[in-house]
PDB file of N, CA and C in Angstrom:
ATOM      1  N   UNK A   1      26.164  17.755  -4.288  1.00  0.00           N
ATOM      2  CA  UNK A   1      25.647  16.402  -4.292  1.00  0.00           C
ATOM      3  C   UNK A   1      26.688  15.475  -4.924  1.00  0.00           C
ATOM      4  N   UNK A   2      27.134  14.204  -3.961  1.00  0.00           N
ATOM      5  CA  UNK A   2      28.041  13.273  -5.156  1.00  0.00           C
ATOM      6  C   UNK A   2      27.211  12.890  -5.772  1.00  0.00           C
ATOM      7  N   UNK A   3      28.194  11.697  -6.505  1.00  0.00           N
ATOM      8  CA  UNK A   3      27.325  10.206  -7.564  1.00  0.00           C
ATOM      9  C   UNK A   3      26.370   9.940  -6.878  1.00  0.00           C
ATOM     10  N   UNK A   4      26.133   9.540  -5.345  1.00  0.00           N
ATOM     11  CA  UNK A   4      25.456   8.314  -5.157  1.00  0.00           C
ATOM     12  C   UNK A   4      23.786   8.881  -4.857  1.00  0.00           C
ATOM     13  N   UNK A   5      24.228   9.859  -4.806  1.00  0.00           N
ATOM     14  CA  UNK A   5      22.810  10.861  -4.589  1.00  0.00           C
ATOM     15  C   UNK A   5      21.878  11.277  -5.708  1.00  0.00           C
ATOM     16  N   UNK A   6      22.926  11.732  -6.799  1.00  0.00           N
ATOM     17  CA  UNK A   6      22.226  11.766  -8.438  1.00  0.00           C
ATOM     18  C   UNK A   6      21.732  10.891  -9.104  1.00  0.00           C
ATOM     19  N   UNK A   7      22.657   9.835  -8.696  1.00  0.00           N
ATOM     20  CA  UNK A   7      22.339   8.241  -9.308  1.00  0.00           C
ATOM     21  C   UNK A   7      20.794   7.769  -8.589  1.00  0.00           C
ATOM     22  N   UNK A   8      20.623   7.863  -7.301  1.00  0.00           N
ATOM     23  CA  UNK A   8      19.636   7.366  -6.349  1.00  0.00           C
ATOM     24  C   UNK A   8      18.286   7.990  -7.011  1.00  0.00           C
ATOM     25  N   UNK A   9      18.718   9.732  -7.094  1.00  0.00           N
ATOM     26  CA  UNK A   9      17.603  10.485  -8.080  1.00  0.00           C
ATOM     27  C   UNK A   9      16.889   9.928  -8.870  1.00  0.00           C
ATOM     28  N   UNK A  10      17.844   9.626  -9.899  1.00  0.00           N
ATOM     29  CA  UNK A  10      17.501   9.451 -11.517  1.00  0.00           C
ATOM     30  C   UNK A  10      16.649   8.233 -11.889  1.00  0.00           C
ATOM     31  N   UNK A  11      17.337   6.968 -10.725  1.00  0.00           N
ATOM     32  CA  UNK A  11      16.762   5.661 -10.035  1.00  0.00           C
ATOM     33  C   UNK A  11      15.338   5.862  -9.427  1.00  0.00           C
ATOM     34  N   UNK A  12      14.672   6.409  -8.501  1.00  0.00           N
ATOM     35  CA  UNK A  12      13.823   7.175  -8.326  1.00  0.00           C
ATOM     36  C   UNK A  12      12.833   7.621  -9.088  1.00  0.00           C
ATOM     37  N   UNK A  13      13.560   8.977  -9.799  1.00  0.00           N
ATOM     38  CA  UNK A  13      12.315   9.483 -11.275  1.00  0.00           C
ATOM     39  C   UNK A  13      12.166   8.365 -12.073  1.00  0.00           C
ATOM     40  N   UNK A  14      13.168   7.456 -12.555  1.00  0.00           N
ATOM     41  CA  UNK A  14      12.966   6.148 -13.789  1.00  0.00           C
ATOM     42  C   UNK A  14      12.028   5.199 -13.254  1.00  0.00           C
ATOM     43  N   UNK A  15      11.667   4.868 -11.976  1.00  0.00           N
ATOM     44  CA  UNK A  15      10.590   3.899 -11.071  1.00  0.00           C
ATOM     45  C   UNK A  15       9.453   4.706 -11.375  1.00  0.00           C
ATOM     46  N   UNK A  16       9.682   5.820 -10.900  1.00  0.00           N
ATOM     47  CA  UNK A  16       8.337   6.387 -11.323  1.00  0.00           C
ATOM     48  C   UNK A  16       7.380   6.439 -12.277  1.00  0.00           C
ATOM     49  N   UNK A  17       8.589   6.747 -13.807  1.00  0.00           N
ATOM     50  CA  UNK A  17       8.416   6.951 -14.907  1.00  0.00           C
ATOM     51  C   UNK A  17       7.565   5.763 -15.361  1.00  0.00           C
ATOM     52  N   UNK A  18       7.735   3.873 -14.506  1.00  0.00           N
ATOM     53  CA  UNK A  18       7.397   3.153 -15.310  1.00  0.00           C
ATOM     54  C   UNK A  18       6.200   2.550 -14.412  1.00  0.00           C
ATOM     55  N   UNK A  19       6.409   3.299 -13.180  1.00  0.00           N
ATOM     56  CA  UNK A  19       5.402   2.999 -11.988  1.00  0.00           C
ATOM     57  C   UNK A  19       3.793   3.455 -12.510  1.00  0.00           C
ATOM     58  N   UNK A  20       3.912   4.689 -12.785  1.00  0.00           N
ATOM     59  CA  UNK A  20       3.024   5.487 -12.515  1.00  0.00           C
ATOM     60  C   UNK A  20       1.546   5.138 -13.583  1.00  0.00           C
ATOM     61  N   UNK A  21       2.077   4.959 -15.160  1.00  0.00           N
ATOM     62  CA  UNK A  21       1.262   4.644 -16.095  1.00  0.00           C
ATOM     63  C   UNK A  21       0.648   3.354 -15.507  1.00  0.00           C
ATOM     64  N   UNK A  22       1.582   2.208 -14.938  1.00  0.00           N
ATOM     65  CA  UNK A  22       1.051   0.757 -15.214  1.00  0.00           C
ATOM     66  C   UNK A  22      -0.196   1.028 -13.671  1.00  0.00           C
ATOM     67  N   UNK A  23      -0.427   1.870 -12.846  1.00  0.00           N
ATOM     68  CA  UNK A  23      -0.909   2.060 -11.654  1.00  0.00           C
ATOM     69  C   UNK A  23      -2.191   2.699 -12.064  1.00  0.00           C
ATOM     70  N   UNK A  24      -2.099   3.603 -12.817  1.00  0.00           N
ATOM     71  CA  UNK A  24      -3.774   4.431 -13.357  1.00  0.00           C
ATOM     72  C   UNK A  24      -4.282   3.435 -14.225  1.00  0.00           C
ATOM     73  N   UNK A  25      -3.657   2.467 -14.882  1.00  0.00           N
ATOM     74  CA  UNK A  25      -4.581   1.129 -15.903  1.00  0.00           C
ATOM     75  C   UNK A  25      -4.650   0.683 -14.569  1.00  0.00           C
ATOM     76  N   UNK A  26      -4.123   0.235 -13.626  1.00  0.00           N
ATOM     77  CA  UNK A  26      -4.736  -1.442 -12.773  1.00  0.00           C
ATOM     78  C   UNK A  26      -5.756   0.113 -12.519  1.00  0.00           C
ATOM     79  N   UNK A  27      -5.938   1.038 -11.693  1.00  0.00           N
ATOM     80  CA  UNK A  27      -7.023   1.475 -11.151  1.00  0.00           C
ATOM     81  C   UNK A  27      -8.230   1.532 -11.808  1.00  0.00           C
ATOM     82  N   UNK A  28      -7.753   1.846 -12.906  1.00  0.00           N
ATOM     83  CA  UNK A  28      -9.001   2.348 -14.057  1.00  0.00           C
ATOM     84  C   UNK A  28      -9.810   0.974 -14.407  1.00  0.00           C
ATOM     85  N   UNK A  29      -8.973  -0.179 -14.434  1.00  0.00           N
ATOM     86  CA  UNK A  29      -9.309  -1.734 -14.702  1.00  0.00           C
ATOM     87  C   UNK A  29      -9.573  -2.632 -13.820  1.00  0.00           C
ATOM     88  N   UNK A  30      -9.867  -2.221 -12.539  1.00  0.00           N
ATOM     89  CA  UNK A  30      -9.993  -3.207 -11.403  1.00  0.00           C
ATOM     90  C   UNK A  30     -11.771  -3.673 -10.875  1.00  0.00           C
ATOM     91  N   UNK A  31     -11.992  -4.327 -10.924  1.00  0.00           N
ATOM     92  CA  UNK A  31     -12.984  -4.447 -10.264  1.00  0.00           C
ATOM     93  C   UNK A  31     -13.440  -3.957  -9.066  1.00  0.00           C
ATOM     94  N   UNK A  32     -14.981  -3.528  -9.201  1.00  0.00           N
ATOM     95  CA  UNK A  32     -15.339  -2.931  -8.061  1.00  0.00           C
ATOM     96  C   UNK A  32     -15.563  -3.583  -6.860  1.00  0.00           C
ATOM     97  N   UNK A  33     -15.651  -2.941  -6.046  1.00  0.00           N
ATOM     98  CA  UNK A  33     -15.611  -3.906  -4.520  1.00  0.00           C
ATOM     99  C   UNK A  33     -17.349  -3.876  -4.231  1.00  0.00           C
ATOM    100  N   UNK A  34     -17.954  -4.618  -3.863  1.00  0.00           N
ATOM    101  CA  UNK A  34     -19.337  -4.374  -2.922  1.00  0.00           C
ATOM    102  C   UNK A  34     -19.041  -4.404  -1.536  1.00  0.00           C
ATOM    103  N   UNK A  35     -20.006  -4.106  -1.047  1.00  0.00           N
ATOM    104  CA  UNK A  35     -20.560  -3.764   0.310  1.00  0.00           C
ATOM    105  C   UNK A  35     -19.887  -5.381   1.065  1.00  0.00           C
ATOM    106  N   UNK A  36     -19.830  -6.690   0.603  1.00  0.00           N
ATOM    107  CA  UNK A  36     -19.567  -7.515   0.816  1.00  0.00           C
ATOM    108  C   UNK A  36     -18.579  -8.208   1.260  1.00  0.00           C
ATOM    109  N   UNK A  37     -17.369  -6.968  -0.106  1.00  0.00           N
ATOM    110  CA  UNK A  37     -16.299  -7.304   0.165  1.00  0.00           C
ATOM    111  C   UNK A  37     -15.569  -6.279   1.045  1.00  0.00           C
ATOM    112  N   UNK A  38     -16.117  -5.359   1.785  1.00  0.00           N
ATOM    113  CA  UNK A  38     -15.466  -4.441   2.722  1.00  0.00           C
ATOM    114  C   UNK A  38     -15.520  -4.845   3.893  1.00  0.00           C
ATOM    115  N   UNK A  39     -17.117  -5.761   4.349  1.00  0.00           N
ATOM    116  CA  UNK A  39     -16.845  -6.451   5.580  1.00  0.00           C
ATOM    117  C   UNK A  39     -16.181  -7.374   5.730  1.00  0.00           C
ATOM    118  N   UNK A  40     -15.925  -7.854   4.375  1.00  0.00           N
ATOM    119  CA  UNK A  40     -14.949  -9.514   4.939  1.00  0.00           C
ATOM    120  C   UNK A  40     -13.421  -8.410   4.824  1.00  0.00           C
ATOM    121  N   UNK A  41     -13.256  -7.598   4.111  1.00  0.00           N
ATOM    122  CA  UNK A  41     -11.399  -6.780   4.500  1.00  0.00           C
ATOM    123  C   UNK A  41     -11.697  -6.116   6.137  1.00  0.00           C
ATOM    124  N   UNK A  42     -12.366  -5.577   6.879  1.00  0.00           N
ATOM    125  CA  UNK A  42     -13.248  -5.551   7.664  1.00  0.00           C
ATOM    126  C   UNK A  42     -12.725  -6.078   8.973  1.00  0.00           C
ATOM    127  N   UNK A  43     -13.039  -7.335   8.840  1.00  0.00           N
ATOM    128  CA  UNK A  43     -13.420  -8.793  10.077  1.00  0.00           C
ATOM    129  C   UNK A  43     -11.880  -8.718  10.574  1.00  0.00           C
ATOM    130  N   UNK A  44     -10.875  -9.349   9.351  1.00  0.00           N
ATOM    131  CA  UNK A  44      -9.033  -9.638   9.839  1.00  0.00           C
ATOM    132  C   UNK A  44      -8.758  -8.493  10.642  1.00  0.00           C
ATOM    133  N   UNK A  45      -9.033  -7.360  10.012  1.00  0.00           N
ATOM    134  CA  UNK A  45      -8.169  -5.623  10.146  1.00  0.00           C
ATOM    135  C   UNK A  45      -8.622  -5.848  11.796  1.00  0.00           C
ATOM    136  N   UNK A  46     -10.147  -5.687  11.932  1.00  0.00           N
ATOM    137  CA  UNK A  46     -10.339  -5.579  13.631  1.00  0.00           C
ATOM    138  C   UNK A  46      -9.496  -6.319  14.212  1.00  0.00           C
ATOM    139  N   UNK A  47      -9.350  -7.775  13.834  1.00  0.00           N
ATOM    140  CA  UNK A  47      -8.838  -8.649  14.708  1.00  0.00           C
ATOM    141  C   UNK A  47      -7.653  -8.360  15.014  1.00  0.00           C
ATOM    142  N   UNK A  48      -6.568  -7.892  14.039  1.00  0.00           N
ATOM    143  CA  UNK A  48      -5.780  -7.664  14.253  1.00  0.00           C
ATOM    144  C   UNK A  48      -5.258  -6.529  15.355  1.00  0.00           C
ATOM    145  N   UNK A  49      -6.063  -5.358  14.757  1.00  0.00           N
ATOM    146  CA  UNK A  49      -6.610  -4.099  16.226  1.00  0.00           C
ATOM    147  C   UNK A  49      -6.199  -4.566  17.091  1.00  0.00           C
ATOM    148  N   UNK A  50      -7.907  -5.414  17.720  1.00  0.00           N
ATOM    149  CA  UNK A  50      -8.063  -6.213  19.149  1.00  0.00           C
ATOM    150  C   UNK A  50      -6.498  -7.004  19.723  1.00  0.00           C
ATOM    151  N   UNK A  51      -6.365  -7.506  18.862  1.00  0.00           N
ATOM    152  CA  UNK A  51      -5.166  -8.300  19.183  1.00  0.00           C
ATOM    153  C   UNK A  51      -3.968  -7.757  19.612  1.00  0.00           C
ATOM    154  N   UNK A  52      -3.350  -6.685  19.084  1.00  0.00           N
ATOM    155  CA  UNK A  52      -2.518  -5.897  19.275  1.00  0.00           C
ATOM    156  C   UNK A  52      -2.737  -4.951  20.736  1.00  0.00           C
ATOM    157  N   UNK A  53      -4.096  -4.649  20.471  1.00  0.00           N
ATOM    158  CA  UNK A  53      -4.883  -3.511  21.691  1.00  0.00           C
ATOM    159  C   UNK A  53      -4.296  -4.677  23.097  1.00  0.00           C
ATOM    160  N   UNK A  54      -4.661  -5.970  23.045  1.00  0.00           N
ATOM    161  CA  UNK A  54      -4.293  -6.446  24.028  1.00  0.00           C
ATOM    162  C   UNK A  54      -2.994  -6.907  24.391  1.00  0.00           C
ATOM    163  N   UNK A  55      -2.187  -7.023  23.404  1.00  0.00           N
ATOM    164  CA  UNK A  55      -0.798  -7.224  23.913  1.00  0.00           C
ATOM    165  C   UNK A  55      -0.332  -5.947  24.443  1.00  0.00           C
ATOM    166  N   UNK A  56      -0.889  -4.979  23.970  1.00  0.00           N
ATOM    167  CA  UNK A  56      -0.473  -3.478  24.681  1.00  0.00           C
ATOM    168  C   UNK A  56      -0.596  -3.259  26.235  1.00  0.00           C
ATOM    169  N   UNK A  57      -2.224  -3.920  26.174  1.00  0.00           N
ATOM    170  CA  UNK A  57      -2.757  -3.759  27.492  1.00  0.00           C
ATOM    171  C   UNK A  57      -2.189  -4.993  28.776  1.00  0.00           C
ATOM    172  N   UNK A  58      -1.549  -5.938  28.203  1.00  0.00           N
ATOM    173  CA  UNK A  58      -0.621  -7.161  28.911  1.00  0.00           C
ATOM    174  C   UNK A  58       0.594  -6.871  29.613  1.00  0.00           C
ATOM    175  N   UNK A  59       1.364  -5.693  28.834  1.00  0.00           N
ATOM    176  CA  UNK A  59       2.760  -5.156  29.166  1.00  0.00           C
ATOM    177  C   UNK A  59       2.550  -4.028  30.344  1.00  0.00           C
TER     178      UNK A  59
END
C-alpha cells in the first residue's frame, strides 16, 4: 500500500471516530415522527416515482 492509501484509511477511521458518537445522540434525541408525518414524506417520494415512471415510459 503507498501514502495515499494509508493516509485515505486513517482519514476514513478519524470521520468515523467523530461521526459515529454525534449520530447515536441526534438518534437517541430526535423527535418522533407520527402517522402524519409519514404521509406528508409519503405524497413528494410518489410523485417523484410517478414522474420518473413516466419519463421512462416517454423514451
Amino acid at each position: 500500500m503507498d501514502w495515499m492509501k494509508i493516509s485515505t484509511a486513517i482519514l476514513i477511521i478519524l470521520m468515523l471516530v467523530f461521526i459515529v458518537p454525534r449520530a447515536k445522540d441526534m438518534l437517541k434525541n430526535s423527535p418522533k415522527a407520527s402517522s402524519n408525518d409519514m404521509v406528508a414524506a409519503l405524497i413528494p417520494l410518489l410523485l417523484v416515482i410517478g414522474f420518473v415512471f413516466l419519463l421512462i415510459k416517454s423514451v
